[in-house]
C-alpha atoms as a PDB file:
ATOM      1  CA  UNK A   1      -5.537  -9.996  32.473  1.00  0.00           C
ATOM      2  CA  UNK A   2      -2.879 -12.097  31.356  1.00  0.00           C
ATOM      3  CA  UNK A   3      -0.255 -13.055  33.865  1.00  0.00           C
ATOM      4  CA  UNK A   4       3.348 -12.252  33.261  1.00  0.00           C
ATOM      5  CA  UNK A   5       5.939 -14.622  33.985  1.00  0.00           C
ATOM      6  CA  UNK A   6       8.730 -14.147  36.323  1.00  0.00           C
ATOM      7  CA  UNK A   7      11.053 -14.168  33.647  1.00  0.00           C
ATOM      8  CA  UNK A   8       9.352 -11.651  31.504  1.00  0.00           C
ATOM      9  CA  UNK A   9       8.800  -9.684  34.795  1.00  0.00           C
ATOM     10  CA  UNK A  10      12.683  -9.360  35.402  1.00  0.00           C
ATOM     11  CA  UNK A  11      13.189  -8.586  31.941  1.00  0.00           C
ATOM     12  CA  UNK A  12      11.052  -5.597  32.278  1.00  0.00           C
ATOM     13  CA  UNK A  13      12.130  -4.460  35.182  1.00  0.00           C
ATOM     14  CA  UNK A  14      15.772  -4.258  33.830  1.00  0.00           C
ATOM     15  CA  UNK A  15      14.619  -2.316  31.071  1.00  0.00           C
ATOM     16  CA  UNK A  16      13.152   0.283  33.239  1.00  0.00           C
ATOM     17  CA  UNK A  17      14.543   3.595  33.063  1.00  0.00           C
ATOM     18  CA  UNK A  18      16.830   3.077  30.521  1.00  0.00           C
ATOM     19  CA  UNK A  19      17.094   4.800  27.285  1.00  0.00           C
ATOM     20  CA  UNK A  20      19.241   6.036  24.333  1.00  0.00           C
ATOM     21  CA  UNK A  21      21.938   3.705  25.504  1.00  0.00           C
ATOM     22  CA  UNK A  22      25.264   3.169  23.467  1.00  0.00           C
ATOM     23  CA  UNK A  23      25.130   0.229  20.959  1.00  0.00           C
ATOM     24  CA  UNK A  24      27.072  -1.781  23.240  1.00  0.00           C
ATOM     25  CA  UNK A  25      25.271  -1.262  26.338  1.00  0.00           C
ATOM     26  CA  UNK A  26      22.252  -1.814  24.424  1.00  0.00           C
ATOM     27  CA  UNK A  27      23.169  -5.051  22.905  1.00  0.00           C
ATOM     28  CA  UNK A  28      24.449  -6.247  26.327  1.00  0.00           C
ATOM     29  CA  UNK A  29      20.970  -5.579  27.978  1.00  0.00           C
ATOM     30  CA  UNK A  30      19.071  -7.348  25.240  1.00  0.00           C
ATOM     31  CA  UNK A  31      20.963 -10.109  25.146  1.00  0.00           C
ATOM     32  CA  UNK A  32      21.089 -10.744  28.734  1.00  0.00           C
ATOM     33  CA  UNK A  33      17.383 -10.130  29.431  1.00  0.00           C
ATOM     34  CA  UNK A  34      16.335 -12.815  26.544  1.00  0.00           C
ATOM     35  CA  UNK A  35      14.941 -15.915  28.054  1.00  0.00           C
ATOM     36  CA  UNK A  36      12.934 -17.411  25.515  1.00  0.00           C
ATOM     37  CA  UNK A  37      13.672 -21.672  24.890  1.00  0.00           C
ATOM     38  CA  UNK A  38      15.104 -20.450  21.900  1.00  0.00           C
ATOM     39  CA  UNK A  39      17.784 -18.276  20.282  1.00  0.00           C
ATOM     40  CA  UNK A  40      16.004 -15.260  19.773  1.00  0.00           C
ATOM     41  CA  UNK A  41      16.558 -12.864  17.188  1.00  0.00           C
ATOM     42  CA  UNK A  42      17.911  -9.603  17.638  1.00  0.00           C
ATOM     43  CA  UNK A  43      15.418  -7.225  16.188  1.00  0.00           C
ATOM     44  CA  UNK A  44      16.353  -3.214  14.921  1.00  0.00           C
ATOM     45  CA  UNK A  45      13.530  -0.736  14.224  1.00  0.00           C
ATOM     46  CA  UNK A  46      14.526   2.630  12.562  1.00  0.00           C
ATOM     47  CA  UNK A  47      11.823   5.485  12.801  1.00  0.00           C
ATOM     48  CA  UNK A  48      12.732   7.516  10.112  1.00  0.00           C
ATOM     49  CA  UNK A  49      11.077  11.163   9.021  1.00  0.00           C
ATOM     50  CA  UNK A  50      10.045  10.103   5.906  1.00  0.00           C
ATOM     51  CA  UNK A  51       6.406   9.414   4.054  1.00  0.00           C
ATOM     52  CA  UNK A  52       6.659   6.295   2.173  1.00  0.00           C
ATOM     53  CA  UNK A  53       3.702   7.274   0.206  1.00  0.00           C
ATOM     54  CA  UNK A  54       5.318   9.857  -1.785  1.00  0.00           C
ATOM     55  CA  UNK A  55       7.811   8.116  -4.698  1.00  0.00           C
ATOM     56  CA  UNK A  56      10.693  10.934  -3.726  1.00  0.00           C
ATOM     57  CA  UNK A  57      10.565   9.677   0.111  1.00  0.00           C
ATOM     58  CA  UNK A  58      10.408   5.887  -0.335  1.00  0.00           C
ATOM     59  CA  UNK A  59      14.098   3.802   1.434  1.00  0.00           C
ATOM     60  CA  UNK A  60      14.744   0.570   0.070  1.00  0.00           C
ATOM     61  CA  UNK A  61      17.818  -1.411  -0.131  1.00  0.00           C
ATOM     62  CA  UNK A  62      20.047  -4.010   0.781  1.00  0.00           C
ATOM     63  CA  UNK A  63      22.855  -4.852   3.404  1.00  0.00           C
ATOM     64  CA  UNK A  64      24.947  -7.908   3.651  1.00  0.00           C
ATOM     65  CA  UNK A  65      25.292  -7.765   7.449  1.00  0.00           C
ATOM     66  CA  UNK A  66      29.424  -8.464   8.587  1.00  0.00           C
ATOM     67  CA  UNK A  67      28.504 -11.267  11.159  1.00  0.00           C
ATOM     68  CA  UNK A  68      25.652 -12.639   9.328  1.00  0.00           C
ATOM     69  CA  UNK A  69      21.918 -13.329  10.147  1.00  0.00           C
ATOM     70  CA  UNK A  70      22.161 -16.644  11.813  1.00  0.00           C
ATOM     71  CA  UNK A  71      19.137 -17.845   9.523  1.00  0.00           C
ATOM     72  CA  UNK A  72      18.852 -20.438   7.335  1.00  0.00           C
ATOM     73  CA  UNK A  73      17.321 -18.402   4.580  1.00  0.00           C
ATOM     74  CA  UNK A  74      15.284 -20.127   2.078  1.00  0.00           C
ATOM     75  CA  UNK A  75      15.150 -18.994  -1.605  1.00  0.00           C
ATOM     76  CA  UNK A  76      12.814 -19.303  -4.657  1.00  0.00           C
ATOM     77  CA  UNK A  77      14.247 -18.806  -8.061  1.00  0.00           C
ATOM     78  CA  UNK A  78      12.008 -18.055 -10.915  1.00  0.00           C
ATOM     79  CA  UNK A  79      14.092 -19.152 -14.144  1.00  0.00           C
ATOM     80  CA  UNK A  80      13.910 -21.687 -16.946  1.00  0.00           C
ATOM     81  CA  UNK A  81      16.444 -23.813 -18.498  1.00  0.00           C
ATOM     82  CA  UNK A  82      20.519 -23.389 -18.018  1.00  0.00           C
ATOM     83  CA  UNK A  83      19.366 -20.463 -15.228  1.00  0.00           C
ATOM     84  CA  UNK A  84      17.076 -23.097 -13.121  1.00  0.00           C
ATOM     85  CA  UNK A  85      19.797 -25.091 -13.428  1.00  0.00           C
ATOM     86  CA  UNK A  86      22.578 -22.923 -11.920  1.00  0.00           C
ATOM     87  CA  UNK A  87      19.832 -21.632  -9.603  1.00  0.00           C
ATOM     88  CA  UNK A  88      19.762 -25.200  -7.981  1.00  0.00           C
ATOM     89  CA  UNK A  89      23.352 -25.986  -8.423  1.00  0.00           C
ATOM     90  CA  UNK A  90      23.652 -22.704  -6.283  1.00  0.00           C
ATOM     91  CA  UNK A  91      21.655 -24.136  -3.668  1.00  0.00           C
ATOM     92  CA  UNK A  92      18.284 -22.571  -4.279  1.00  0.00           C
ATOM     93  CA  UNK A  93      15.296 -24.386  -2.304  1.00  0.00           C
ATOM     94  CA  UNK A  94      12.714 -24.140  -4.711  1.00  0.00           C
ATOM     95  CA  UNK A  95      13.037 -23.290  -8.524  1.00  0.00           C
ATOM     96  CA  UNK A  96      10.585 -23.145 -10.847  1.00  0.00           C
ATOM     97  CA  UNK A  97       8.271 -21.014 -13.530  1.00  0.00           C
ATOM     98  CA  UNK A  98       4.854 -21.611 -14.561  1.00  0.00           C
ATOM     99  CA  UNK A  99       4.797 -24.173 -11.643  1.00  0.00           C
ATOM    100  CA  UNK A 100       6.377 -22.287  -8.723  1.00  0.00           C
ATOM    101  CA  UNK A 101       3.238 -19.384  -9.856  1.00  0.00           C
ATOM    102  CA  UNK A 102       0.570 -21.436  -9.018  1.00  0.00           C
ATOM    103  CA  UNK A 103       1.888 -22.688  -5.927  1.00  0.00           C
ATOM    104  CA  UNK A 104       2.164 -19.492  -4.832  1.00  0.00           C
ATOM    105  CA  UNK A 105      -1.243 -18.796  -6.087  1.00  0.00           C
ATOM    106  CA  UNK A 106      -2.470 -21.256  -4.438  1.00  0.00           C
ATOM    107  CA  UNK A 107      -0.993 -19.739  -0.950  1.00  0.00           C
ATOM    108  CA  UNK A 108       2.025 -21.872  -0.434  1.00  0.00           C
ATOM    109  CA  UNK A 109       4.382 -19.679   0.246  1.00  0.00           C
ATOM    110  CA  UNK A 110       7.746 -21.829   1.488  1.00  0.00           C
ATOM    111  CA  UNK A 111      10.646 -19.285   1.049  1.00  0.00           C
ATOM    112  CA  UNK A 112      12.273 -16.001   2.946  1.00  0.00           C
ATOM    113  CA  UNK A 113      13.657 -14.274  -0.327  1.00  0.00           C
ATOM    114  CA  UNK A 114      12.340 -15.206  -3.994  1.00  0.00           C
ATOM    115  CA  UNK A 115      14.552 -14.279  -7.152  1.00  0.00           C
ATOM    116  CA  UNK A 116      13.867 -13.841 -10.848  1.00  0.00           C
ATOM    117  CA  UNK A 117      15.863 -13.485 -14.403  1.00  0.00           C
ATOM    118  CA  UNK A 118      14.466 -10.803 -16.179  1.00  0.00           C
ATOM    119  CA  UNK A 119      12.648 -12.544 -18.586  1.00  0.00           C
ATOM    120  CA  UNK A 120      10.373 -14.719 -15.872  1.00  0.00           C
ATOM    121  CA  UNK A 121       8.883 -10.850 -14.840  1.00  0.00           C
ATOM    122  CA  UNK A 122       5.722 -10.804 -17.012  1.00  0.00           C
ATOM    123  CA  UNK A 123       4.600 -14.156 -15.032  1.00  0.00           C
ATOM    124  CA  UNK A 124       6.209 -12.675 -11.729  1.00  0.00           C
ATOM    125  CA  UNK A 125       4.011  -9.495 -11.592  1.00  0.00           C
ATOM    126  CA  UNK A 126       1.113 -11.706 -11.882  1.00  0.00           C
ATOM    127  CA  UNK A 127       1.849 -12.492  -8.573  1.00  0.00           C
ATOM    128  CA  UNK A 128       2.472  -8.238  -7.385  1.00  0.00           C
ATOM    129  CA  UNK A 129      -0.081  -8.606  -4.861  1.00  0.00           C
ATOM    130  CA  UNK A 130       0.618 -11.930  -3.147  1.00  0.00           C
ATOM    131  CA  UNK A 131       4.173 -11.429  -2.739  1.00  0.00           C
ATOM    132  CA  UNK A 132       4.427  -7.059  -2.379  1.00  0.00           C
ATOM    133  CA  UNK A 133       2.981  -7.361   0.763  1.00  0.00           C
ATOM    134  CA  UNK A 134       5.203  -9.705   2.097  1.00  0.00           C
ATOM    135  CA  UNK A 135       8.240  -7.468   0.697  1.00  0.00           C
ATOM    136  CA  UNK A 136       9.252 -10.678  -1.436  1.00  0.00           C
ATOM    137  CA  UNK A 137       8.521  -9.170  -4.918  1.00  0.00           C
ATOM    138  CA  UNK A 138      11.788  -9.688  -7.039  1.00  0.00           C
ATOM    139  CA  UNK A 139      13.498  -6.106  -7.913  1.00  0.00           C
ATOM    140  CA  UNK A 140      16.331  -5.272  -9.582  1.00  0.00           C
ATOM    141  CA  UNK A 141      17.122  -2.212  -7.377  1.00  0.00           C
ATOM    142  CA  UNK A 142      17.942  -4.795  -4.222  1.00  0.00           C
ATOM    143  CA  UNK A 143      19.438  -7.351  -7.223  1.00  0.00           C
ATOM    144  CA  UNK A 144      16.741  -9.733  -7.151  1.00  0.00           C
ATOM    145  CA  UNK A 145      15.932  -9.842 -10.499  1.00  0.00           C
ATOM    146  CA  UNK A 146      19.230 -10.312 -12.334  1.00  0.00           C
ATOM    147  CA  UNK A 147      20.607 -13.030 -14.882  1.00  0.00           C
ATOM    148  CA  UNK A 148      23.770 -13.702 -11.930  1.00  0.00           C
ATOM    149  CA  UNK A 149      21.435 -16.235 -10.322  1.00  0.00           C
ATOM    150  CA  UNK A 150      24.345 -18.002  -8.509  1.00  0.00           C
ATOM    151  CA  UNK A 151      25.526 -14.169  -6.268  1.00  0.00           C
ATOM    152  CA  UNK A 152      22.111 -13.523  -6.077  1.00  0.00           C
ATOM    153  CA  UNK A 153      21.365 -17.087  -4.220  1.00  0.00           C
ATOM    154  CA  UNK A 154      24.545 -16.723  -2.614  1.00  0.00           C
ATOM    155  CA  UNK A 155      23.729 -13.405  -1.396  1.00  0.00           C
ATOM    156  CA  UNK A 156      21.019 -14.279   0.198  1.00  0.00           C
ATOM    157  CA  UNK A 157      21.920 -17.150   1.805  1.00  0.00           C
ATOM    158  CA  UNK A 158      25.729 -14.928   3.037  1.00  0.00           C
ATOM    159  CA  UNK A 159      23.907 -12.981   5.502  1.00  0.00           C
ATOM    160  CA  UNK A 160      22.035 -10.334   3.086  1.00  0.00           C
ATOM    161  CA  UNK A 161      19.032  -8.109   4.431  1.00  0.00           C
ATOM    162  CA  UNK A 162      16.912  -6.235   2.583  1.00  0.00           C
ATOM    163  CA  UNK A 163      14.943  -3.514   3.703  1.00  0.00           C
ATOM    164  CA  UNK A 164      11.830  -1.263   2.893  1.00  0.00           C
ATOM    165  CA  UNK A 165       9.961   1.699   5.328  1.00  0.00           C
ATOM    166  CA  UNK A 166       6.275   0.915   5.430  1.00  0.00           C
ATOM    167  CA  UNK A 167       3.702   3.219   6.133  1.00  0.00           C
ATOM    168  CA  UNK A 168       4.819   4.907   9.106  1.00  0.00           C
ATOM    169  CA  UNK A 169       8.567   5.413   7.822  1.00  0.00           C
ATOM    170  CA  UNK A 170       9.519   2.409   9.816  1.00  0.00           C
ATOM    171  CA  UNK A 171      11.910   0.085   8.650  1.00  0.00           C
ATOM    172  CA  UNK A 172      12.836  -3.512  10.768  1.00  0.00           C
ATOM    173  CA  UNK A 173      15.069  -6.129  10.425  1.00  0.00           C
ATOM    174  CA  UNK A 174      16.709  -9.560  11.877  1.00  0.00           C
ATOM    175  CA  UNK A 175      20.538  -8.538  12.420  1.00  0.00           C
ATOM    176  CA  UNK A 176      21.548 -11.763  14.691  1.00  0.00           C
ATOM    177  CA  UNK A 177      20.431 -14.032  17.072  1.00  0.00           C
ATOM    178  CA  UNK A 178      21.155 -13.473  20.979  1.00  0.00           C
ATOM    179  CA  UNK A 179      23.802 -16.334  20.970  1.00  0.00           C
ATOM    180  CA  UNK A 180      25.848 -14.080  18.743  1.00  0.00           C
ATOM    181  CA  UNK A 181      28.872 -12.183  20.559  1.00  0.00           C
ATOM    182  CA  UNK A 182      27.633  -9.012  21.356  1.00  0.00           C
ATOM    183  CA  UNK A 183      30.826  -7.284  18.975  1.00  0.00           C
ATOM    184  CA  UNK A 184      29.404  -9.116  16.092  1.00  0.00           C
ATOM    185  CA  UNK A 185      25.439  -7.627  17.073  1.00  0.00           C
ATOM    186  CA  UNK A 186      27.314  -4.044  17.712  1.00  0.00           C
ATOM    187  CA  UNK A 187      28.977  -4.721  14.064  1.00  0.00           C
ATOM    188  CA  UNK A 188      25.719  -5.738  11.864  1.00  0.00           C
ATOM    189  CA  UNK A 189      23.570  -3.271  14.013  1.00  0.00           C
ATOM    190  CA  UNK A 190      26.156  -0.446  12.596  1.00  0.00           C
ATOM    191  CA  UNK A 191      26.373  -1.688   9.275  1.00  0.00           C
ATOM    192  CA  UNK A 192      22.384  -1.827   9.085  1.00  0.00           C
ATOM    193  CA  UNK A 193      21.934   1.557  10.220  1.00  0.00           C
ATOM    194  CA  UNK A 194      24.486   2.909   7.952  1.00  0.00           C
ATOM    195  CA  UNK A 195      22.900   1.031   5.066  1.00  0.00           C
ATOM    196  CA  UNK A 196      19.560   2.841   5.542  1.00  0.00           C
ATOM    197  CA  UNK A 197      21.483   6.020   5.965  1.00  0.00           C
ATOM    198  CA  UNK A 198      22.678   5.852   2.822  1.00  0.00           C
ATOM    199  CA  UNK A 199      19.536   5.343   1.678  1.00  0.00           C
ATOM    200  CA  UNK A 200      18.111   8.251   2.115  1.00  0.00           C
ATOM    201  CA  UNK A 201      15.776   9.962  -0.054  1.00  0.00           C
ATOM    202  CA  UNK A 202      15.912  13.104  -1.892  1.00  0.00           C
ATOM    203  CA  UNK A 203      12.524  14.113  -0.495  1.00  0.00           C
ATOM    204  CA  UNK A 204      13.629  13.819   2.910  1.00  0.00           C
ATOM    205  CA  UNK A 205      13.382  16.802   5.384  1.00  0.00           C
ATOM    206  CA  UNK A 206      14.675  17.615   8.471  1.00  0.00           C
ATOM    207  CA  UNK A 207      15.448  14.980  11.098  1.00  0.00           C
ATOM    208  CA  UNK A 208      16.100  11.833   9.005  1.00  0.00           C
ATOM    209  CA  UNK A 209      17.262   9.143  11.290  1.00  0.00           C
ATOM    210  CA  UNK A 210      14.950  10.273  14.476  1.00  0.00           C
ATOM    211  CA  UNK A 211      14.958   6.783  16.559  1.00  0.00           C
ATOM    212  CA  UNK A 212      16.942   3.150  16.656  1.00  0.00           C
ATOM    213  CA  UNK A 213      15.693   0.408  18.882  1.00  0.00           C
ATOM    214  CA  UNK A 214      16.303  -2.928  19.451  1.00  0.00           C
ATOM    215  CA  UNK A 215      14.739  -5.765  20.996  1.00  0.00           C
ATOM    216  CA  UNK A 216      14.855  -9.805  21.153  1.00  0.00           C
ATOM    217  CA  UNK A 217      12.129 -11.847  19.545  1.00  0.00           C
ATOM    218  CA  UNK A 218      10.305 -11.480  22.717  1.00  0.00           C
ATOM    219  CA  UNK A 219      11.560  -9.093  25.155  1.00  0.00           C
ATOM    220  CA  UNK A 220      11.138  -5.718  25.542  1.00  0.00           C
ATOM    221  CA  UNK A 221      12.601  -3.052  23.121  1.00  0.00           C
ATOM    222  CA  UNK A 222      15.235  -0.001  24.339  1.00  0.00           C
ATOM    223  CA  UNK A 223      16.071   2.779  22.339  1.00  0.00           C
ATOM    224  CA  UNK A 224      20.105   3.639  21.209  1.00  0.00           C
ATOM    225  CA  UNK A 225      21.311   6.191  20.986  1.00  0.00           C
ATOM    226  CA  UNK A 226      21.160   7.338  17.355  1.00  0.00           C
ATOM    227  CA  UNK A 227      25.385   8.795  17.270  1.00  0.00           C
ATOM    228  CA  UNK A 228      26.680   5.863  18.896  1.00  0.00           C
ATOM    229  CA  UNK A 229      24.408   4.205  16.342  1.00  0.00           C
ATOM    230  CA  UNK A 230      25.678   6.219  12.962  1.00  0.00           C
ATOM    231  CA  UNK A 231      28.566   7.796  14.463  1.00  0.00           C
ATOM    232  CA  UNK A 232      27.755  11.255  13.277  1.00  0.00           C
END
């Protein structure tokens, strides 16, 4: 059996007990339990009563968070000519067509959020089953695939999430890193919940937003309570 740390140890202990907490008290315990060497992410799970299988249930969006994600995002454009161009002059990391395809093919995959003009999609869903998994597949619903190449890069790199409930009707994201203030984590943990809330899908029924926890990179996770969360 593995042996636990000291650190990890205390960190568990503190958790103990301790539930559907406020957003603030909740923030305040992660961030003061985190110990890695380095500035952990604040993690949010939503477990939402939803089947993502059925079209009429699936939640997908986007959320620029207030206080940003305290990542250096790294973006792939798919575009040719005066569009690659304003894709790089916008600060894109990688841009490319035919090329940037079969690097990916090839299963170099060097980028957090990958964009497309409309007119690069034919060679784009070539690549539907590399990059769907990953939830990197450009889509115009989240504005991914758009001719605005320069928002959508600057987007991206501003602090934007996106978000998509997988199988179980769970949806996670990044909203900060531990070094944050905890009013900024209470502020992008609020706005991220209310994103998804807004989300929801016709098909829905009954409880919709039935559990919000949060966790760093690699401590333990504690539950909030879910109307200090949405304030409803």
């Amino acid at each position: 059996m593995a042996k636990i740390s000291k650190k990890k140890a205390a960190a568990r202990a503190a958790f103990d007990g301790k539930s559907n907490l406020t957003v603030e008290d909740a923030v305040s315990l992660v961030k003061s339990s985190a110990s890695a060497k380095f500035d952990e992410t604040v993690e949010i799970a939503l477990n939402l009563g939803v089947d993502p299988r059925h079209a009429d249930q699936m939640v997908r969006g986007v959320v620029t968070l207030p206080a940003g994600t305290g990542k250096d995002v790294r973006v792939a454009v798919f575009a040719r000519g005066p569009k690659a161009d304003e894709a790089k002059a916008a600060g894109a990391d990688i841009v490319g067509a035919e090329d940037l395809m079969e690097t990916i093919q090839s299963g170099k995959i060097e980028f957090d959020r990958c964009i497309a003009t409309p007119d690069m999609m034919p060679l784009v869903g070539r690549l539907g089953k590399i990059l769907g998994p990953r939830n990197l597949m450009p889509n115009p619903k989240v504005g991914t695939v758009t001719m605005d190449v320069t928002a959508a890069v600057n987007a991206a790199k501003g602090g934007e999430v996106q978000f998509k409930a997988e199988k179980a009707g769970v949806v996670h994201a990044g909203i900060g890193k531990v070094s944050f203030d905890a009013d900024k984590l209470a502020q992008n943990l609020r706005a991220f919940v209310d994103a998804v809330q807004k989300a929801k899908p016709t098909g829905a029924k009954g409880t919709y937003m039935k559990k919000v926890s949060i966790s760093s990179t690699m401590g333990p996770g504690v539950s909030v309570d879910v109307v200090s969360a949405t304030g409803n």
